[in-house]
C-alpha atoms as a PDB file:
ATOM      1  CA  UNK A   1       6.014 -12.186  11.379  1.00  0.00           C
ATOM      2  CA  UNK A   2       7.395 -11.915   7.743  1.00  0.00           C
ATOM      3  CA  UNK A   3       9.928  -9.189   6.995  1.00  0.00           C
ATOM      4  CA  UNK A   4       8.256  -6.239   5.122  1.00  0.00           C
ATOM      5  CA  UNK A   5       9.799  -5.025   2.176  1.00  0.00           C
ATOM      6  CA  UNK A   6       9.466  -1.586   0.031  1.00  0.00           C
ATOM      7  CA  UNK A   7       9.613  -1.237  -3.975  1.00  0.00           C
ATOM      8  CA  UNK A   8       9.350   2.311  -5.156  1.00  0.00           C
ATOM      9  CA  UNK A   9       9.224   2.929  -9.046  1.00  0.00           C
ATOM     10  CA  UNK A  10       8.468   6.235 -10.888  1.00  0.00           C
ATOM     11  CA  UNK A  11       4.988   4.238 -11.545  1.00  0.00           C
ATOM     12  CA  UNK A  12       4.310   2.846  -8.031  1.00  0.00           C
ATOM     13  CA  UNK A  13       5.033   2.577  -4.695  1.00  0.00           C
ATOM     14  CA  UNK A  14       4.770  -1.014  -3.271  1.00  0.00           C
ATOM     15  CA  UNK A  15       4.489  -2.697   0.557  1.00  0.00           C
ATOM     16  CA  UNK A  16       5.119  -6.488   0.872  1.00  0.00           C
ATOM     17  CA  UNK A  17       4.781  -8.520   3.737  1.00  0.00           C
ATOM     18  CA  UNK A  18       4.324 -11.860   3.318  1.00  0.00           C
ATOM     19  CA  UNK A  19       1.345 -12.703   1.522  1.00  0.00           C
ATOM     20  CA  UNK A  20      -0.344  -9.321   1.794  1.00  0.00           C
ATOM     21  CA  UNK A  21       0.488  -6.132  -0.513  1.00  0.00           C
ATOM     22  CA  UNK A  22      -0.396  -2.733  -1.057  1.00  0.00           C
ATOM     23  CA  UNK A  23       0.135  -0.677  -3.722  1.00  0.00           C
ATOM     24  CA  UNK A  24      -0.102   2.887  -4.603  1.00  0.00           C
ATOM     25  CA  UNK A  25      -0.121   4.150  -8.495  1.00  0.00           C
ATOM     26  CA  UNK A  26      -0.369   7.282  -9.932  1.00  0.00           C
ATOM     27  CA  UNK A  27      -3.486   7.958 -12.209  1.00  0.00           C
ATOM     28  CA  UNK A  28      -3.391  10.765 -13.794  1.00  0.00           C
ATOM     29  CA  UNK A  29      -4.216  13.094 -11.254  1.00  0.00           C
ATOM     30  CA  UNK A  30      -4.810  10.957  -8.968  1.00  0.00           C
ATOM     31  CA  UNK A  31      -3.244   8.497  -6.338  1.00  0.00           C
ATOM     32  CA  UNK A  32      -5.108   4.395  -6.653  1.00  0.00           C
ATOM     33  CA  UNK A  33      -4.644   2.615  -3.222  1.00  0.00           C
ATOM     34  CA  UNK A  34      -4.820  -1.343  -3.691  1.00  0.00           C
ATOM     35  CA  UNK A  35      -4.227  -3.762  -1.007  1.00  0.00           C
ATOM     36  CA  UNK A  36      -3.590  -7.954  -2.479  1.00  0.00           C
ATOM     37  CA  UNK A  37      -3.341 -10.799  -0.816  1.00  0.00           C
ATOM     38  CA  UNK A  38      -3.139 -14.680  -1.511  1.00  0.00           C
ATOM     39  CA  UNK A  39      -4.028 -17.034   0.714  1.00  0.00           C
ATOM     40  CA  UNK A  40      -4.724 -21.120   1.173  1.00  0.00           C
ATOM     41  CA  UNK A  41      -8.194 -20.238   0.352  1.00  0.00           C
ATOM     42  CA  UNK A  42      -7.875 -17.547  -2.111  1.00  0.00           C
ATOM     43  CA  UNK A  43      -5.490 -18.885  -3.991  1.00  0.00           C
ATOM     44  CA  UNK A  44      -2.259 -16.716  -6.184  1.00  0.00           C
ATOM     45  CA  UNK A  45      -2.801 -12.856  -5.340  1.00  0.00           C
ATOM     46  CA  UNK A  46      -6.215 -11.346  -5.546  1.00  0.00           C
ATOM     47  CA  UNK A  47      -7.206  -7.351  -4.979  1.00  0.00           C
ATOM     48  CA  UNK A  48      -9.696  -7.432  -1.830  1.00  0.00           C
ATOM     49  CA  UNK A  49      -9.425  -3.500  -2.239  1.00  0.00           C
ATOM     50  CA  UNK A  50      -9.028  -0.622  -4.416  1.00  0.00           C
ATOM     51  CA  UNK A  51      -9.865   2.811  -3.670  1.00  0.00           C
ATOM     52  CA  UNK A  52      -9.264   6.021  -5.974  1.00  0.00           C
ATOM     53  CA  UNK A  53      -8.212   9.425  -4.165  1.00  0.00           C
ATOM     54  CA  UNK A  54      -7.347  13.089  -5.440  1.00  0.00           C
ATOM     55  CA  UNK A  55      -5.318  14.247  -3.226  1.00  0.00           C
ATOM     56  CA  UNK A  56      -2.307  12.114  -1.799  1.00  0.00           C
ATOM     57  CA  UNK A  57      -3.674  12.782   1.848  1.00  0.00           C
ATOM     58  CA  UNK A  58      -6.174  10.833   1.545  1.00  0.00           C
ATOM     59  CA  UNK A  59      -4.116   8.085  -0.116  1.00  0.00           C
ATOM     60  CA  UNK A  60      -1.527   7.879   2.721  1.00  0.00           C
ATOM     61  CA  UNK A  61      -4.379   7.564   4.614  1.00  0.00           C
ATOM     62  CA  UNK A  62      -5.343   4.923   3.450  1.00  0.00           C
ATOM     63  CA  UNK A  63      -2.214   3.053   2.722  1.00  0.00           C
ATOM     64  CA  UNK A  64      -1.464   3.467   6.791  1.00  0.00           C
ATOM     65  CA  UNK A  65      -5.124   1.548   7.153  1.00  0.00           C
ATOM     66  CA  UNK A  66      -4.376  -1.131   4.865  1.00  0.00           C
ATOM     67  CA  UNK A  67      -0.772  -1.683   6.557  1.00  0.00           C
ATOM     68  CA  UNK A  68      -1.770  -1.339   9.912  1.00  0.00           C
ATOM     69  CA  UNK A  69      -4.545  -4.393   9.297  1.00  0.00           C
ATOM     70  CA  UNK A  70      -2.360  -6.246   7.345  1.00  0.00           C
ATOM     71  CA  UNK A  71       0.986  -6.249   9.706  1.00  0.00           C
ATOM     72  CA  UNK A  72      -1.084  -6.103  13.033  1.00  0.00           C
ATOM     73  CA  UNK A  73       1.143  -2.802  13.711  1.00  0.00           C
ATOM     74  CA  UNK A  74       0.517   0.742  13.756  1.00  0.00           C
ATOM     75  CA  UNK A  75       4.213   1.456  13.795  1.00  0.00           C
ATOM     76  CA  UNK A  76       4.622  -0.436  10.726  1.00  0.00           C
ATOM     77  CA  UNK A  77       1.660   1.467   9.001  1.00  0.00           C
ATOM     78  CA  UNK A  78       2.742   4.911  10.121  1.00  0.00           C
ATOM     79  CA  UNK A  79       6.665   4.341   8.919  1.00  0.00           C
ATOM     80  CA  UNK A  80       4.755   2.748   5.770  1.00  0.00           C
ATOM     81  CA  UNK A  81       2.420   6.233   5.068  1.00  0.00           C
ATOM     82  CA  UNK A  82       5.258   8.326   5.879  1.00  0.00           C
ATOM     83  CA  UNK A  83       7.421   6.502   3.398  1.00  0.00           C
ATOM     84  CA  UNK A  84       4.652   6.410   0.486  1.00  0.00           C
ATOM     85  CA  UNK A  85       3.968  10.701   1.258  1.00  0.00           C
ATOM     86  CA  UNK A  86       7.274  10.925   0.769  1.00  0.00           C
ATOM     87  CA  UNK A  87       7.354   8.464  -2.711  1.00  0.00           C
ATOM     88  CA  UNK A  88       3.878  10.497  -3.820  1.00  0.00           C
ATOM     89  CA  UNK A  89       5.718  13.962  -3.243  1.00  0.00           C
ATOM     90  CA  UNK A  90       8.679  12.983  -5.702  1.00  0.00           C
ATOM     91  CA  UNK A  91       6.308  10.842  -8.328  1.00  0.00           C
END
């Protein structure tokens, strides 16, 4: 399994692992999840999903869904949510 890594800006908080990534941006007033990923089929990096959410709940939420399927690990997508509640609270 490919090492995970974290990149937190005051625009966006961002999970890497391997060829799969998921973003979360602030919108205004409200939190966009995305989730990329590039693959021998696919090609460079591609969004497969985007969702829009109001309250940042619902956007960790979702960010510990998209990590969870992407690293196979529900350890890895709760330390993940945890880490971009955290990021949302200070952004």
């Amino acid at each position: 399994m490919a090492c995970s890594t974290f990149e937190e800006t005051s625009d966006e908080f961002v999970w890497k692992n391997g060829a799969d990534c998921v973003m979360v941006t602030r919108i205004e007033s409200s939190w966009q999840v995305s989730y990329l990923t590039a693959g021998r089929l696919m090609g460079s990096m591609r969004t497969v999903y985007q969702a829009t959410h109001q309250h940042p709940k619902h956007a960790a939420w979702d960010v510990l869904a998209k990590v969870t399927t992407a690293a196979h690990d529900n350890e890895e997508g709760m330390q993940t949510a945890m880490r971009a509640a955290q990021w949302m609270k200070r952004a």
